[in-house]
Protein backbone atom coordinates (compact mmCIF):
# COMPACT_ATOMS: atom_id res chain seq x y z
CA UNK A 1 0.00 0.00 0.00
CA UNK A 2 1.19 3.66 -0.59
CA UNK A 3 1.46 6.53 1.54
CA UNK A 4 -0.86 9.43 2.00
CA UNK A 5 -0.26 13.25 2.48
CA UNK A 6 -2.20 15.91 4.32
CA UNK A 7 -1.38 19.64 2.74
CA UNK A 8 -1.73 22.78 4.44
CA UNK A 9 -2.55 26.48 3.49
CA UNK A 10 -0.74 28.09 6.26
CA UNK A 11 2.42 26.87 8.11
CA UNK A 12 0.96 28.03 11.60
CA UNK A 13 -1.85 25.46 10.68
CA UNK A 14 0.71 22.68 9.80
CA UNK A 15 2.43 22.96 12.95
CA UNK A 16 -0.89 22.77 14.97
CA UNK A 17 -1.69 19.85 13.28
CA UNK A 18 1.27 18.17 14.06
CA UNK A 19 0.99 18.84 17.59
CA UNK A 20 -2.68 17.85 17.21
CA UNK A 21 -2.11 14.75 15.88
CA UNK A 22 1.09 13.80 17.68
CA UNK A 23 -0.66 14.09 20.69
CA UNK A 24 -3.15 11.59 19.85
CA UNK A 25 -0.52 9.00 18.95
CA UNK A 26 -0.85 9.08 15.45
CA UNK A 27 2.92 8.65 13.37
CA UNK A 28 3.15 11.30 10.89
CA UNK A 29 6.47 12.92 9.41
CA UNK A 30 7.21 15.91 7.98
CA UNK A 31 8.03 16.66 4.39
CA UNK A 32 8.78 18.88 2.12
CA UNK A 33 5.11 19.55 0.08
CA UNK A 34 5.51 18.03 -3.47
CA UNK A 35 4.25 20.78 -5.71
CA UNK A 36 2.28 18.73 -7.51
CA UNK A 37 -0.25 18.71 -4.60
CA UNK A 38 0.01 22.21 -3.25
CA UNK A 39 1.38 25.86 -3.80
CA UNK A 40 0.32 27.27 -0.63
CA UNK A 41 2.21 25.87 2.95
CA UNK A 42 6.00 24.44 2.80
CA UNK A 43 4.85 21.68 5.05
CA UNK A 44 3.38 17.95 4.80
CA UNK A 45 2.95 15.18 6.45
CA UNK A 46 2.56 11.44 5.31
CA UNK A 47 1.75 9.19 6.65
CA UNK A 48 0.61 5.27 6.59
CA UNK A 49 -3.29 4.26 4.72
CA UNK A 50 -4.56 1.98 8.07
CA UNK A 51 -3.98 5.83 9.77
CA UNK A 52 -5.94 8.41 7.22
CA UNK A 53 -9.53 7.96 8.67
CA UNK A 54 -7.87 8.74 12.07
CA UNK A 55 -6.31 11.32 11.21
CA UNK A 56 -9.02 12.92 9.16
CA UNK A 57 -11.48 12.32 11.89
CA UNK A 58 -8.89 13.81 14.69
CA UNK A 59 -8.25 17.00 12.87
CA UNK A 60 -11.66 17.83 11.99
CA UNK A 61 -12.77 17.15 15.65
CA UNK A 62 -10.11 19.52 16.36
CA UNK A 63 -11.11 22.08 14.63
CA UNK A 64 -7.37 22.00 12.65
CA UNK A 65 -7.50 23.21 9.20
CA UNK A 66 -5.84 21.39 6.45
CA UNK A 67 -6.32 21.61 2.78
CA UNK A 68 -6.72 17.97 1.67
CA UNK A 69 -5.05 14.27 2.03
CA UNK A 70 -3.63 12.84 -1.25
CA UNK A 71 -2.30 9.75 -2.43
CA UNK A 72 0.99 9.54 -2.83
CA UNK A 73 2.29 8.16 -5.49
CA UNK A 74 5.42 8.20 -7.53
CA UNK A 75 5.35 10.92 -10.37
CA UNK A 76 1.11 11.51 -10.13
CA UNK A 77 -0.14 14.61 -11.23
CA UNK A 78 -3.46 14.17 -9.89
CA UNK A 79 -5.07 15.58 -6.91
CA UNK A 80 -7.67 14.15 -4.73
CA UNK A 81 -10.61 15.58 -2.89
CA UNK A 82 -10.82 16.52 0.46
């Protein structure tokens, strides 16, 4: 299975997501943000598939914005929905 991405438009929300999400002992690491996803924040975090509803769900119950989780995949172009 691949890896999935969360974007950001602002770093200030990037880093509250991380503590966010760190705190609820969920494993994501921070990356540079492959341009092919977003423009807008510097920061990323993957992170693995079994993890993505949890981290959605934590997030949003948090009140943390985020721009979208993606797929990631070697050399795609494509985005995916929020």
């Amino acid at each position: 299975m691949g890896t999935y991405v969360i974007t950001f438009e602002a770093t200030s929300h990037a880093l509250r997501a991380e503590k966010v999400l760190k705190k609820a002992g969920l494993k994501v690491y921070a990356i540079p943000t492959p341009r092919h996803l977003s423009s807008n924040c510097g920061i990323a975090f993957k992170f693995s598939p079994e993890i993505k509803e949890k981290v959605h769900s934590c997030l949003t119950e948090s009140n943390c914005p985020f721009e979208g989780i993606f797929p990631l995949e070697k050399n795609s172009q494509s985005k995916s929905t929020r």
